[in-house]
N, C-alpha and C. Protein backbone atom coordinates (compact mmCIF):
# COMPACT_ATOMS: atom_id res chain seq x y z
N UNK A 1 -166.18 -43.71 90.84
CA UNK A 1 -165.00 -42.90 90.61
C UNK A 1 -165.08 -42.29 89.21
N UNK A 2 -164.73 -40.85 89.42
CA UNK A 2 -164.90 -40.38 87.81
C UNK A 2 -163.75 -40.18 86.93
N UNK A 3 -163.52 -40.53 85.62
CA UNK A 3 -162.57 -41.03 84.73
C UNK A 3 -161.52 -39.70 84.52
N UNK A 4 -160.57 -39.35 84.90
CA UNK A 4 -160.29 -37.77 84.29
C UNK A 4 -159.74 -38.35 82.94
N UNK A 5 -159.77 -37.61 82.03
CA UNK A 5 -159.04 -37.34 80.58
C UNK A 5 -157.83 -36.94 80.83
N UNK A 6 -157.00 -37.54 80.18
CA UNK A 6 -155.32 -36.92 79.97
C UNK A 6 -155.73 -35.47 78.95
N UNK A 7 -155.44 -34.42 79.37
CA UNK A 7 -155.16 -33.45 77.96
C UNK A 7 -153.54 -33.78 77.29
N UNK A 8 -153.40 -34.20 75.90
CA UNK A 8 -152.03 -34.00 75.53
C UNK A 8 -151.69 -32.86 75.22
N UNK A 9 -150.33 -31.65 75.47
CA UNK A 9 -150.56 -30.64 75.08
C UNK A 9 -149.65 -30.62 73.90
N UNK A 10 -149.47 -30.27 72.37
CA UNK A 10 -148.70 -30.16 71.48
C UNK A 10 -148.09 -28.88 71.80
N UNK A 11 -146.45 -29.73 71.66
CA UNK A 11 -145.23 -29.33 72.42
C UNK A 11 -144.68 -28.08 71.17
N UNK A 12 -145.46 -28.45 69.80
CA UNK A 12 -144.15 -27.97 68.85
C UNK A 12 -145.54 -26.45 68.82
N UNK A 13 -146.44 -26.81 68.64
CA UNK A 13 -147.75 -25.64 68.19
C UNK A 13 -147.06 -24.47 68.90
N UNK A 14 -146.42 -24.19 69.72
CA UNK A 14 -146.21 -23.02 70.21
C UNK A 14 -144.67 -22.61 69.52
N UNK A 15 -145.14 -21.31 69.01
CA UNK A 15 -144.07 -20.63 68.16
C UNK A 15 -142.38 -20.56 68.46
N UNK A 16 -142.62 -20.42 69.93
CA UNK A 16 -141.28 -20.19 70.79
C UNK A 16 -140.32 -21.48 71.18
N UNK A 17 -141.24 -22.79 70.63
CA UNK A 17 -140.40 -24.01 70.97
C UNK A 17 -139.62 -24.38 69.79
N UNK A 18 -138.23 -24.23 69.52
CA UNK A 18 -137.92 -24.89 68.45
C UNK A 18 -138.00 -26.18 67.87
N UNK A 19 -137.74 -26.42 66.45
CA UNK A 19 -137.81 -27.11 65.60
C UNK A 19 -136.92 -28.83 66.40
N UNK A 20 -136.94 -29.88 66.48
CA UNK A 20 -136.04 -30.66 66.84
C UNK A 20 -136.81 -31.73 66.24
N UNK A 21 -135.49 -32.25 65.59
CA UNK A 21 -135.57 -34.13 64.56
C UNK A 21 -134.22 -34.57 65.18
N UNK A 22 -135.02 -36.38 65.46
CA UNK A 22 -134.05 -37.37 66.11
C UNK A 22 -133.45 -37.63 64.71
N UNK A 23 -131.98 -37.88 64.73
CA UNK A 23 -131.14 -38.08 63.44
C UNK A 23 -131.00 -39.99 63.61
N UNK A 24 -130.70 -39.85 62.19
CA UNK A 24 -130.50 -41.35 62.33
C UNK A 24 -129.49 -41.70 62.72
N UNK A 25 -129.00 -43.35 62.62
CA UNK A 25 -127.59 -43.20 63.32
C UNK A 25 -126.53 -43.09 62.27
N UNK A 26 -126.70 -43.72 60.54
CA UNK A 26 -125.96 -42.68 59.36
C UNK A 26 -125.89 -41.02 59.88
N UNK A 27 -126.62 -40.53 60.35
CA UNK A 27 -126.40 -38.98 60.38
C UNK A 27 -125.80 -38.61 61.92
N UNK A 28 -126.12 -39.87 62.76
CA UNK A 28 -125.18 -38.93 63.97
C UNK A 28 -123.57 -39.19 63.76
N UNK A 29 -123.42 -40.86 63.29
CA UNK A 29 -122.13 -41.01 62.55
C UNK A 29 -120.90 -39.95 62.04
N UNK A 30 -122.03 -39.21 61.35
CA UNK A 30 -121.51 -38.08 60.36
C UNK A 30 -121.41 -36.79 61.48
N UNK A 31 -122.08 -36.81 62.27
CA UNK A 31 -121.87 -35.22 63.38
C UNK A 31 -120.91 -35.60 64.27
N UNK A 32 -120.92 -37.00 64.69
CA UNK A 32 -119.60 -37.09 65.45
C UNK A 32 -118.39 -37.38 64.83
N UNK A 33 -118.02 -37.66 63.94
CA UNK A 33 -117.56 -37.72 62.97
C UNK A 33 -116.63 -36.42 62.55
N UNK A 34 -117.63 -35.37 62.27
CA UNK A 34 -117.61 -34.01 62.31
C UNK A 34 -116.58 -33.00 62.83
N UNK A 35 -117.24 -33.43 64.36
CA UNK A 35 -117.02 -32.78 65.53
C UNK A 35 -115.52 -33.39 65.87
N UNK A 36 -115.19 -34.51 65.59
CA UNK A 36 -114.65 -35.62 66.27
C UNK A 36 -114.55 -36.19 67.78
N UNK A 37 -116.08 -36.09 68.14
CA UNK A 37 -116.43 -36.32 69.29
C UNK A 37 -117.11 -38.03 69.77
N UNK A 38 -116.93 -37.82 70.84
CA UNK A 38 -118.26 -39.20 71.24
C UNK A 38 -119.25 -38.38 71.66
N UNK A 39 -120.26 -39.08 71.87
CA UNK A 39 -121.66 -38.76 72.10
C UNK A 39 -122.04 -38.46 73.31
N UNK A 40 -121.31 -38.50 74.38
CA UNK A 40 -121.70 -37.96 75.65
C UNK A 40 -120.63 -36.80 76.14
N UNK A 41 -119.82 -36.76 74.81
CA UNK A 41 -119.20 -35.16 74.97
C UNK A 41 -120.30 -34.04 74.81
N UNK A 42 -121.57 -34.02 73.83
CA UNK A 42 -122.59 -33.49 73.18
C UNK A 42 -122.96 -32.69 74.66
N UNK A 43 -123.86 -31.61 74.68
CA UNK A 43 -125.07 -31.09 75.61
C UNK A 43 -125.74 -32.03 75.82
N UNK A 44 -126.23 -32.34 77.04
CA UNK A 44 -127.36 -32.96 77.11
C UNK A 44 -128.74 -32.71 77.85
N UNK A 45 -129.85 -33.28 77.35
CA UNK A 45 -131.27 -33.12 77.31
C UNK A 45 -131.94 -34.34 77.54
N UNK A 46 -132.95 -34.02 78.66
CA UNK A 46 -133.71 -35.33 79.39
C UNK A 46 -134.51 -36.10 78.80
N UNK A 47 -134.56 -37.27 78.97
CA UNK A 47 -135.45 -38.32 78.16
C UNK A 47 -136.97 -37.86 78.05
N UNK A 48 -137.05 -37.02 79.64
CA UNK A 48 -138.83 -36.69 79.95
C UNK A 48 -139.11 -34.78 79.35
N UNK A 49 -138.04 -34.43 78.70
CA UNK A 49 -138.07 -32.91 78.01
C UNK A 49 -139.42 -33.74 76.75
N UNK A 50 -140.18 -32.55 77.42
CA UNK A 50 -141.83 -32.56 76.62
C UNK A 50 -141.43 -32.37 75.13
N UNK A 51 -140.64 -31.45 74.61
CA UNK A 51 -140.33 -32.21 72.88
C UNK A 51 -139.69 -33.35 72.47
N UNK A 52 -138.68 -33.78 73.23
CA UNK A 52 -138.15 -35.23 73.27
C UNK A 52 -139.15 -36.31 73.19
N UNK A 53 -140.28 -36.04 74.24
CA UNK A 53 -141.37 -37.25 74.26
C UNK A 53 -141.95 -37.28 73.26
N UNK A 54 -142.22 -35.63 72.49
CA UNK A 54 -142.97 -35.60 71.79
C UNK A 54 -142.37 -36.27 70.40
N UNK A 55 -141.16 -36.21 69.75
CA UNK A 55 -140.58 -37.15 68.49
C UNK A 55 -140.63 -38.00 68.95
N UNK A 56 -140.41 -38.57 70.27
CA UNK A 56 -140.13 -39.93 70.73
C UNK A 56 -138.30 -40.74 70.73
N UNK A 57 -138.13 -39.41 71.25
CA UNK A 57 -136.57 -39.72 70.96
C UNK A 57 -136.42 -40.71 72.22
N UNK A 58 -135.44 -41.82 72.62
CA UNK A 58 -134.97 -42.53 73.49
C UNK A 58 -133.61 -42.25 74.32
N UNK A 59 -133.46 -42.63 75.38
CA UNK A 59 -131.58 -42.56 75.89
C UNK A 59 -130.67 -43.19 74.94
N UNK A 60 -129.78 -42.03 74.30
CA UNK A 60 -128.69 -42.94 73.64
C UNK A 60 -128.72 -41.96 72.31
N UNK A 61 -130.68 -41.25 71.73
CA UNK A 61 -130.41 -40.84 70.54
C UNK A 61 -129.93 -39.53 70.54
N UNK A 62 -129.25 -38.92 69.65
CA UNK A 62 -129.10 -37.70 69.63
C UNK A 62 -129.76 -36.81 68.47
N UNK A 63 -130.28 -35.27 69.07
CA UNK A 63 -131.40 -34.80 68.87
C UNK A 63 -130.60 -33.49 67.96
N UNK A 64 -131.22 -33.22 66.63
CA UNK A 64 -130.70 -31.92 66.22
C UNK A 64 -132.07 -30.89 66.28
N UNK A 65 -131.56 -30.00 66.86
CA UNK A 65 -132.32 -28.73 67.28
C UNK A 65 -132.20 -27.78 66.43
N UNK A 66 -133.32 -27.17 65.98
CA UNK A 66 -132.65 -25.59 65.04
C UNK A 66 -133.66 -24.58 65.71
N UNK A 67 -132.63 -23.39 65.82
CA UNK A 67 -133.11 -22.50 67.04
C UNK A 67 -133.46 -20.79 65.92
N UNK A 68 -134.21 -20.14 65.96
CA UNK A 68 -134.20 -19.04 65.55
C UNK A 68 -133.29 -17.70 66.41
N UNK A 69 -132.71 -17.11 65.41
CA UNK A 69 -131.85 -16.16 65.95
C UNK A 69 -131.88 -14.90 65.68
N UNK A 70 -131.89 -13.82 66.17
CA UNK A 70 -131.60 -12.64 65.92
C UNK A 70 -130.85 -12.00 65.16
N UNK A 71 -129.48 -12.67 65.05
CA UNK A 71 -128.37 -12.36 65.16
C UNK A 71 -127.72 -13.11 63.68
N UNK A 72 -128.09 -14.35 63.82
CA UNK A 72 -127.72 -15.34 63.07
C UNK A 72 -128.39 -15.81 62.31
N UNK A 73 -129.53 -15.80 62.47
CA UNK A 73 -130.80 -16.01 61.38
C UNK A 73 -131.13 -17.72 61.88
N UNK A 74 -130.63 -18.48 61.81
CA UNK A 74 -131.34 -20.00 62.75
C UNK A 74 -129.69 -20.67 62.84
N UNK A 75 -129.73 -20.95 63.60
CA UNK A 75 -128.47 -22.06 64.76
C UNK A 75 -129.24 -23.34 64.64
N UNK A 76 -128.45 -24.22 64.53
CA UNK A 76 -128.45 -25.58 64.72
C UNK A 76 -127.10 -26.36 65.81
N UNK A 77 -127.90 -26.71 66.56
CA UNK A 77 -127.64 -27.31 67.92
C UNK A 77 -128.01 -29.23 68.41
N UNK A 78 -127.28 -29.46 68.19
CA UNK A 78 -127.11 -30.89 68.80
C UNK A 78 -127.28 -31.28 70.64
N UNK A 79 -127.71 -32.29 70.58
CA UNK A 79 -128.01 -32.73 71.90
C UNK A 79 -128.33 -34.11 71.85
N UNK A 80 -127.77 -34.68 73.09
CA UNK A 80 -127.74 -35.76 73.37
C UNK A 80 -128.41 -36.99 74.64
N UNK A 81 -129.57 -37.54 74.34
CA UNK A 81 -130.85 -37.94 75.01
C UNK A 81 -130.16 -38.67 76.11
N UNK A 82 -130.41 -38.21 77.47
CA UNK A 82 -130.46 -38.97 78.79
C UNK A 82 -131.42 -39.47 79.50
């Protein structure tokens, strides 16, 4: 039987995927906090989303995203790992 190789593909190398860091829980504290929300009020984003795997975020963490804009020049967007 012949062995195949996994290729990993790097999720962030491509220009069009934004920027995303798992926050700590001092810093989600402070966004819900913020917001004055709980954490499954947030958007949410799948445990198996190929940049998620790629920080290694888990169910439960929540993910800050910064998005490039046209309009706005970069958005920052929260999300919350399922």
């Amino acid at each position: 039987m012949v062995k195949v190789e996994e290729k990993k593909i790097r999720v962030f190398s491509n220009k069009l995927v934004p920027k995303h860091v798992k926050l700590t829980k001092n810093e989600e504290n402070e966004v819900l906090s913020k917001f004055h929300i709980k954490p499954y009020q947030l958007p949410y984003i799948k445990k198996s989303d190929p940049a998620i795997l790629e920080i290694g975020a888990k169910e439960g963490d929540i993910v800050k995203i910064f998005r490039r804009s046209s309009t706005a020049g970069e958005v920052v967007v929260y999300r919350y790992v399922v």
